[in-house]
Protein backbone atom coordinates (compact mmCIF):
# COMPACT_ATOMS: atom_id res chain seq x y z
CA UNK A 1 -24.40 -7.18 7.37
CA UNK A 2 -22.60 -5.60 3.73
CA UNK A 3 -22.66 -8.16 1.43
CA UNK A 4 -20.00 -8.96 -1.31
CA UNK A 5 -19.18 -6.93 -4.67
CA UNK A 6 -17.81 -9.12 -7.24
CA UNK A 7 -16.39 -6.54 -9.90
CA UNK A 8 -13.85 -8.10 -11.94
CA UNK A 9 -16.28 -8.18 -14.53
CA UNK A 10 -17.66 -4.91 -14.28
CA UNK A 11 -16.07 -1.57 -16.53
CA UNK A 12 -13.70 0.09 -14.48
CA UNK A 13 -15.48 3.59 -14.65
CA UNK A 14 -18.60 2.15 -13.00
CA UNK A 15 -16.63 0.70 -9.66
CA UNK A 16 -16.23 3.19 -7.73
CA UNK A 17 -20.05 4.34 -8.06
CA UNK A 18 -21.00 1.11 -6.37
CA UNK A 19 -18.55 0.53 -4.23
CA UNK A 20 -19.65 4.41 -2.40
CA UNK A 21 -23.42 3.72 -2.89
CA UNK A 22 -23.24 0.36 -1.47
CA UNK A 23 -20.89 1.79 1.57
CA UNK A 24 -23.38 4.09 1.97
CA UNK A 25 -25.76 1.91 2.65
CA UNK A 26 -23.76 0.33 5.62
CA UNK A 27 -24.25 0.47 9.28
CA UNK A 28 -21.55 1.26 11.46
CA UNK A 29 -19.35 -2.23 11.90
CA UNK A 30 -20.87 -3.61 9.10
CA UNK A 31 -18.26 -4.79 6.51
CA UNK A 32 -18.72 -4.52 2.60
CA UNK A 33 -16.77 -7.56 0.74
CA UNK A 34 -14.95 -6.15 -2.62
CA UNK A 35 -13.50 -8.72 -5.22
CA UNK A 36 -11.12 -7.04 -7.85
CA UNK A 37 -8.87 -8.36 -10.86
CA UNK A 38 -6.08 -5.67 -9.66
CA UNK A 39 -4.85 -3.74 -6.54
CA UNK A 40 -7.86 -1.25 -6.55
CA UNK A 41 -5.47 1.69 -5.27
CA UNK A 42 -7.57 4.23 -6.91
CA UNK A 43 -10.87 3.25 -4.89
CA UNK A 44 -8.69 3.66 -2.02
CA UNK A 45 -7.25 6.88 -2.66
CA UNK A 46 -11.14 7.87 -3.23
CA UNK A 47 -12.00 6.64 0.19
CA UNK A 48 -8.89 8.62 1.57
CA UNK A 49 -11.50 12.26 -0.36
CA UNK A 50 -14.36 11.46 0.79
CA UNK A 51 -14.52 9.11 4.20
CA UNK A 52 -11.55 9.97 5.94
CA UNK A 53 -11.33 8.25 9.23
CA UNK A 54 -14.57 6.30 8.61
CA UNK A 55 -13.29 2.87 7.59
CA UNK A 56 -11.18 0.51 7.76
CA UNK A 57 -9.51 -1.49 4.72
CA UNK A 58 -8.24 -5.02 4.94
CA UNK A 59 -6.69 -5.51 1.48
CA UNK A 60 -5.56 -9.22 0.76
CA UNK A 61 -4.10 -10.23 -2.33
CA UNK A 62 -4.67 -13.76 -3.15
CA UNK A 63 -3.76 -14.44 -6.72
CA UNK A 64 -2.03 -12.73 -9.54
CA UNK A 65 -5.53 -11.29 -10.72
CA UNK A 66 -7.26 -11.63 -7.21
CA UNK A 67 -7.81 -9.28 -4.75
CA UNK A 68 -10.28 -8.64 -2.05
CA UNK A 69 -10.67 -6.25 0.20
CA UNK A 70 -12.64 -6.24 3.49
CA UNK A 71 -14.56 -2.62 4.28
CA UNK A 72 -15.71 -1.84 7.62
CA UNK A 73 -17.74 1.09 8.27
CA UNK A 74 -16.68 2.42 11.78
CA UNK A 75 -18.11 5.26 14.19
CA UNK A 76 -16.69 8.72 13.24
CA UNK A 77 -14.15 10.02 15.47
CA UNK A 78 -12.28 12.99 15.87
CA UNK A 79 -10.55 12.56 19.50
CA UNK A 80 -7.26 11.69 17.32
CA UNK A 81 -6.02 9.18 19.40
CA UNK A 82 -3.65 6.54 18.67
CA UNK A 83 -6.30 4.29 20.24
CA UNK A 84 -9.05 6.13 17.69
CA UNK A 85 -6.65 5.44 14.95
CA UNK A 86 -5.75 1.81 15.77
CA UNK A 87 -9.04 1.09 15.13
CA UNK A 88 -8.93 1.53 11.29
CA UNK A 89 -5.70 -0.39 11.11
CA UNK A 90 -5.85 -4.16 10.17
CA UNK A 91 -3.45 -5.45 12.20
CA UNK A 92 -5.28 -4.29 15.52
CA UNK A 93 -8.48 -4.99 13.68
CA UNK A 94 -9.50 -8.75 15.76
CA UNK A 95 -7.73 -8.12 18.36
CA UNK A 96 -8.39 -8.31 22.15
CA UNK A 97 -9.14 -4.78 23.46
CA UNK A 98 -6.94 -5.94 26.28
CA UNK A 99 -3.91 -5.79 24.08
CA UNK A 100 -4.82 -2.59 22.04
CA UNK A 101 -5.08 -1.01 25.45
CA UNK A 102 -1.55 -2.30 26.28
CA UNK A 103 -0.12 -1.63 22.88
CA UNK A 104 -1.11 2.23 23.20
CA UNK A 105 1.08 2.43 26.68
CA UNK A 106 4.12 2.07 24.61
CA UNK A 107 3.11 3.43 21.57
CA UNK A 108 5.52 6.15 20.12
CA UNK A 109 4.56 8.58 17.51
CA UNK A 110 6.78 10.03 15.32
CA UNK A 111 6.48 12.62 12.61
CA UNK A 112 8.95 11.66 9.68
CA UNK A 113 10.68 14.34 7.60
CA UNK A 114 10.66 13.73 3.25
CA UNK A 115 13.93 11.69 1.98
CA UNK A 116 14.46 10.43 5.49
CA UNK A 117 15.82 6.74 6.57
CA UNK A 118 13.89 5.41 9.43
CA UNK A 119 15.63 2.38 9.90
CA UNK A 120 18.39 0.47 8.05
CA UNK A 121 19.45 -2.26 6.27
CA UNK A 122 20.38 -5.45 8.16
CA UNK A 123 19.50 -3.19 11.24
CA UNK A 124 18.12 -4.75 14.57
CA UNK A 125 15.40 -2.26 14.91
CA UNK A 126 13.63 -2.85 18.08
CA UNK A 127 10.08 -1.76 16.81
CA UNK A 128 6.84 -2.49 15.14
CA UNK A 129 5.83 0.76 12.62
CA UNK A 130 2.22 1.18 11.42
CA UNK A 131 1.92 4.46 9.42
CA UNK A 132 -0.45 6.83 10.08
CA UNK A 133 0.04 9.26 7.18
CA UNK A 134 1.66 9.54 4.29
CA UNK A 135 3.50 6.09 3.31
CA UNK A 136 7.09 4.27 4.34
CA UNK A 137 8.90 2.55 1.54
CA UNK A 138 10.82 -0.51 2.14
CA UNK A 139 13.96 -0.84 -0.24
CA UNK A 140 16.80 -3.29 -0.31
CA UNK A 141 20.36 -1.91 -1.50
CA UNK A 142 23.37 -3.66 -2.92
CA UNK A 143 27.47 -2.79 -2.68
CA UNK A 144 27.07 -1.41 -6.02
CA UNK A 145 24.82 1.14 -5.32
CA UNK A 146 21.56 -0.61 -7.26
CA UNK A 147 18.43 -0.58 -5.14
CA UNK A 148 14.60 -1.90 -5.26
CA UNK A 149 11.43 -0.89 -4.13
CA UNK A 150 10.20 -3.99 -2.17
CA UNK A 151 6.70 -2.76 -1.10
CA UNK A 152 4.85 0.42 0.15
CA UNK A 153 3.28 0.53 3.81
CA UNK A 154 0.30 2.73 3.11
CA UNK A 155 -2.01 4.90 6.07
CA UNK A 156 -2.47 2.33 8.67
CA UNK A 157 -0.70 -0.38 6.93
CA UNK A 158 2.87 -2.17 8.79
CA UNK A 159 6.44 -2.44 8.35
CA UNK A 160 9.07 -4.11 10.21
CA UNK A 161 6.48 -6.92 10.72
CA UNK A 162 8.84 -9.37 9.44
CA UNK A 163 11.55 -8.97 11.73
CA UNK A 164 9.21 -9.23 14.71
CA UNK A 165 8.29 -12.64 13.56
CA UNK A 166 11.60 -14.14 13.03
CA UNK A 167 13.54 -12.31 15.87
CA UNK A 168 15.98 -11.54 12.57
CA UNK A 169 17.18 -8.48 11.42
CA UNK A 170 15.82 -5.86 8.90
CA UNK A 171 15.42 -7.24 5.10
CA UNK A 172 15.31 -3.77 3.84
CA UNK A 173 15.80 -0.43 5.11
CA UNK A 174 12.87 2.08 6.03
CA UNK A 175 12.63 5.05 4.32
CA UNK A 176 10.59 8.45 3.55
CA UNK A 177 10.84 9.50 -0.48
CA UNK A 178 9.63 12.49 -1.89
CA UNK A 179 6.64 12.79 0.97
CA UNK A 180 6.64 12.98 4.82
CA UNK A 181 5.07 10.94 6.96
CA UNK A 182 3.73 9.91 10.43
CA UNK A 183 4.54 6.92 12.09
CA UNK A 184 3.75 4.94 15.27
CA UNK A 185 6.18 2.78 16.57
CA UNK A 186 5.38 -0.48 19.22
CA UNK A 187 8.16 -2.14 21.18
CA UNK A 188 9.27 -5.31 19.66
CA UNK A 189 9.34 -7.26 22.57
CA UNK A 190 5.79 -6.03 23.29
CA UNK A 191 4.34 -6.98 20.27
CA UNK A 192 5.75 -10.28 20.72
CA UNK A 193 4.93 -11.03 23.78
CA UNK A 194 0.63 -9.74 23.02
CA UNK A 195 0.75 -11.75 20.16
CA UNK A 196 1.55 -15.16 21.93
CA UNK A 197 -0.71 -14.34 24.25
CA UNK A 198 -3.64 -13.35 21.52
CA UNK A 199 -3.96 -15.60 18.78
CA UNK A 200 -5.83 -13.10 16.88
CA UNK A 201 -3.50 -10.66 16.83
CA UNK A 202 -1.04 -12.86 16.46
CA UNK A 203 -2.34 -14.25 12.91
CA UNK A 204 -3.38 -10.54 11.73
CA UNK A 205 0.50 -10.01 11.78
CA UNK A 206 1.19 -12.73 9.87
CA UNK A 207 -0.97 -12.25 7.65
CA UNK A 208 0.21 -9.09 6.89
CA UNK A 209 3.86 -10.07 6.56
CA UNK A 210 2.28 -12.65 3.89
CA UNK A 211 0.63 -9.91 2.02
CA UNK A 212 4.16 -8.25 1.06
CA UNK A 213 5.82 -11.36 0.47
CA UNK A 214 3.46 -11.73 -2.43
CA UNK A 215 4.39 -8.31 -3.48
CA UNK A 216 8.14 -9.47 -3.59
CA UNK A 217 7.23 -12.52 -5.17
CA UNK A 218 5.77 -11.23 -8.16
CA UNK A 219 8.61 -8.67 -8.30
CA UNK A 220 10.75 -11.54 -8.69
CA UNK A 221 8.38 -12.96 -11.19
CA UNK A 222 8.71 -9.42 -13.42
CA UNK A 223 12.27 -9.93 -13.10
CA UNK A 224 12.77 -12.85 -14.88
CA UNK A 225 9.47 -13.01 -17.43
CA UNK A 226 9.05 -9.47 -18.34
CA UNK A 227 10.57 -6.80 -20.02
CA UNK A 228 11.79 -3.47 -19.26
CA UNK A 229 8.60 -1.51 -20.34
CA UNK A 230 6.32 -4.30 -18.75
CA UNK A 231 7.33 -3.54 -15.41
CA UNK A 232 7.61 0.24 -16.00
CA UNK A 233 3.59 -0.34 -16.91
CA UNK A 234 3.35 -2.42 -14.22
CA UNK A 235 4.83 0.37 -11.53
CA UNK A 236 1.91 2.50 -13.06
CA UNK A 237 -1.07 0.66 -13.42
CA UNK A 238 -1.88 1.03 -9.65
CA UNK A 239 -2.39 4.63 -10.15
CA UNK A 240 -4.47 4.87 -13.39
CA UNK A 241 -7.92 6.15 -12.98
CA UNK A 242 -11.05 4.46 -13.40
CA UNK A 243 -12.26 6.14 -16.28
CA UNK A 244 -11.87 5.12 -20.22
CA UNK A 245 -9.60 6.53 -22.61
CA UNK A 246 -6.33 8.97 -21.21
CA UNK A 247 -7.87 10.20 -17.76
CA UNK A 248 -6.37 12.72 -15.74
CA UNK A 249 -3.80 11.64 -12.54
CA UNK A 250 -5.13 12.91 -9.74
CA UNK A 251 -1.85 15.18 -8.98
CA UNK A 252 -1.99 14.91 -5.26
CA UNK A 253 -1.52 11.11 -5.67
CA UNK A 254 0.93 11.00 -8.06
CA UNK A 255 3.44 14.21 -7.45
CA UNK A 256 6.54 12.27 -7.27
CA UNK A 257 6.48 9.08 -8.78
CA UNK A 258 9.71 10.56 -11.29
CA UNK A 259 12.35 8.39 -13.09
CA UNK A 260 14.42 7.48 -10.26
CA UNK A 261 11.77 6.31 -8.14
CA UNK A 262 10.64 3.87 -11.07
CA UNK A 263 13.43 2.90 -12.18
CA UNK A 264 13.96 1.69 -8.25
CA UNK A 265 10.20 0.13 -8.33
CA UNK A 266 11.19 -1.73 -11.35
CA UNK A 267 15.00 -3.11 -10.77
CA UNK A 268 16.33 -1.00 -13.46
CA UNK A 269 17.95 2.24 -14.27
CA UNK A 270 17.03 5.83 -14.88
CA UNK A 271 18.13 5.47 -18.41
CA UNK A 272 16.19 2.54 -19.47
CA UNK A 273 12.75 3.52 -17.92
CA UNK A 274 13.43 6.99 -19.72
CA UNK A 275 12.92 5.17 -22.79
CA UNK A 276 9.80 2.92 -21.83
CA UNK A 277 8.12 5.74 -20.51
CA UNK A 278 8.71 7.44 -23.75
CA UNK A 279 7.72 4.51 -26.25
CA UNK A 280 4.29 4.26 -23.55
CA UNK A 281 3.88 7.52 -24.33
CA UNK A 282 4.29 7.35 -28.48
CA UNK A 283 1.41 4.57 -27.57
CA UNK A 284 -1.09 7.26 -25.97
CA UNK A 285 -0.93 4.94 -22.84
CA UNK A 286 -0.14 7.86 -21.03
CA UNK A 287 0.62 11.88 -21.17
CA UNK A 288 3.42 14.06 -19.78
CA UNK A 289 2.65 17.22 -19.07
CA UNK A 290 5.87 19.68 -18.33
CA UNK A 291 7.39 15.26 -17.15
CA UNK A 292 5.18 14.97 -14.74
CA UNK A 293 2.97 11.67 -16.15
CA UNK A 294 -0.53 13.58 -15.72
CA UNK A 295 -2.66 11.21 -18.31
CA UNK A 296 -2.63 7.69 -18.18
CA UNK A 297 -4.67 4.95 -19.96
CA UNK A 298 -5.79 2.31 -17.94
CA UNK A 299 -6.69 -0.50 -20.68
CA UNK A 300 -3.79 0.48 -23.11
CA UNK A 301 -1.46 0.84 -20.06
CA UNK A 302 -2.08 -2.93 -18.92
CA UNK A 303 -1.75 -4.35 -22.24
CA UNK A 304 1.53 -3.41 -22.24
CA UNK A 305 1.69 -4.70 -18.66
CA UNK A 306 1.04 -8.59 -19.65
């Protein structure tokens, strides 16, 4: 039971209305099918307010103005587990209990200070990390000191999943910005070894390597078609709000996303993005208050996206 929710065609500020009412309306295990032009990062951050540990979110992006998300409604739970919380992550989502139950013998949590490297660069790092709370970044460095935001591993989202597949080394290092975090780590060589035996499993953590390669795929793509202040839109579009016109941040989601952190998202430097946050702000596509960016325009911002 849930049904699908086609919304790319539907105004922003509406969305999240019917994406609550219809969840609402779901049974415990049932799973609510959402179709959106763009990563829909506000309705998650709205599911983080108000249904905390009561679903589970299987985001997929499948084309440049395609995703879809899968929404499970699960039994509330307050035992705080990491067996309780596996079961709201999607890599753990099909598979066999007999391999969550062996996953959870090795599993290592791990509470991860702000500004903190969890793993390196071209590191063999023996684990599998799934966050918990708060979000790991994965950024790749060069000689000269330039670096890139590759992807963010969300709550219950994976990183070092790559690695695990291809027995290789770390593409990127691991790394805590301006926010702690909590982590669980799985042994490598367990994972591996459950996910030959459980096909299941085994394609859930492909799948979710796949899902960031698209993210560093069209970060490549940005790179050589857009501009400087396209990408800087780009960076912020994920974290507009839903409503029309200049609409207020919600400050607790966007605290630290400063110069230096976009100008790493984007491939550039601090002194270029200073400048296309400024001429998006002569634009009214977005509002600094005391530079913080605490207004943002959703339509006006992605025009400048294109």
């Amino acid at each position: 039971m849930g049904g699908v929710l086609d919304l790319r065609s539907t105004p922003s500020w509406e969305r999240h209305g019917l994406v609550l009412g219809a969840f609402s309306d779901l049974r415990d295990h049932d799973t609510l099918q959402i179709i959106y032009e763009y990563d829909p990062l506000p309705l998650r951050r709205r599911f983080e307010d108000t249904h905390a540990q009561r679903y589970l979110w299987l985001q997929r992006r499948l084309g440049s103005e395609h995703w879809e998300v899968s929404l499970r409604k699960i039994p509330a739970s307050t035992n705080g587990s990491i067996a309780d919380f596996m079961n709201r992550c999607p890599i753990f989502a099909a598979a066999a209990q007999s391999t969550r139950d062996a996953l959870v013998l090795g599993a290592q949590s791990r509470s991860i200070p702000r500004k903190t490297i969890i793993a390196e660069q071209e590191a063999s790092w023996p684990f599998l990390g799934v966050v918990r709370k708060g979000k790991v970044i994965a950024i790749v460095g060069t000689p000269a000191g330039r670096e890139q935001i590759l992807f963010e591993a969300l709550e219950t989202e994976a990183f070092g999943n790559a690695a695990i597949l291809d027995g290789g080394s770390t593409f990127s290092r691991f790394a805590t910005l301006s926010d702690p975090a909590e982590i669980v780590l799985f042994p490598k060589l367990v994972v591996l070894q459950l996910a030959e035996a459980d096909a299941r499993f085994a394609l859930a953590l492909a799948g979710s390597v796949t899902q960031q390669m698209r993210t560093i795929v069209e970060l490549v793509h940005a790179h050589v078609s857009k501009k400087t202040i396209a990408r800087v839109a780009s960076t912020l579009v994920p974290y507009a709000p839903s409503e029309s016109g200049l609409a207020a941040v919600d400050p607790v989601h966007l605290p630290s996303l400063r110069l230096t952190q976009i100008a790493a998202a984007t491939g550039s430097v601090k002194e270029v993005v200073a400048r296309a946050v400024a001429d998006l702000e002569a634009a009214s596509a977005i509002r600094r208050v005391r530079g913080r960016i605490a207004y943002i325009d959703r339509l006006k911002l992605t025009s400048f996206a294109t």
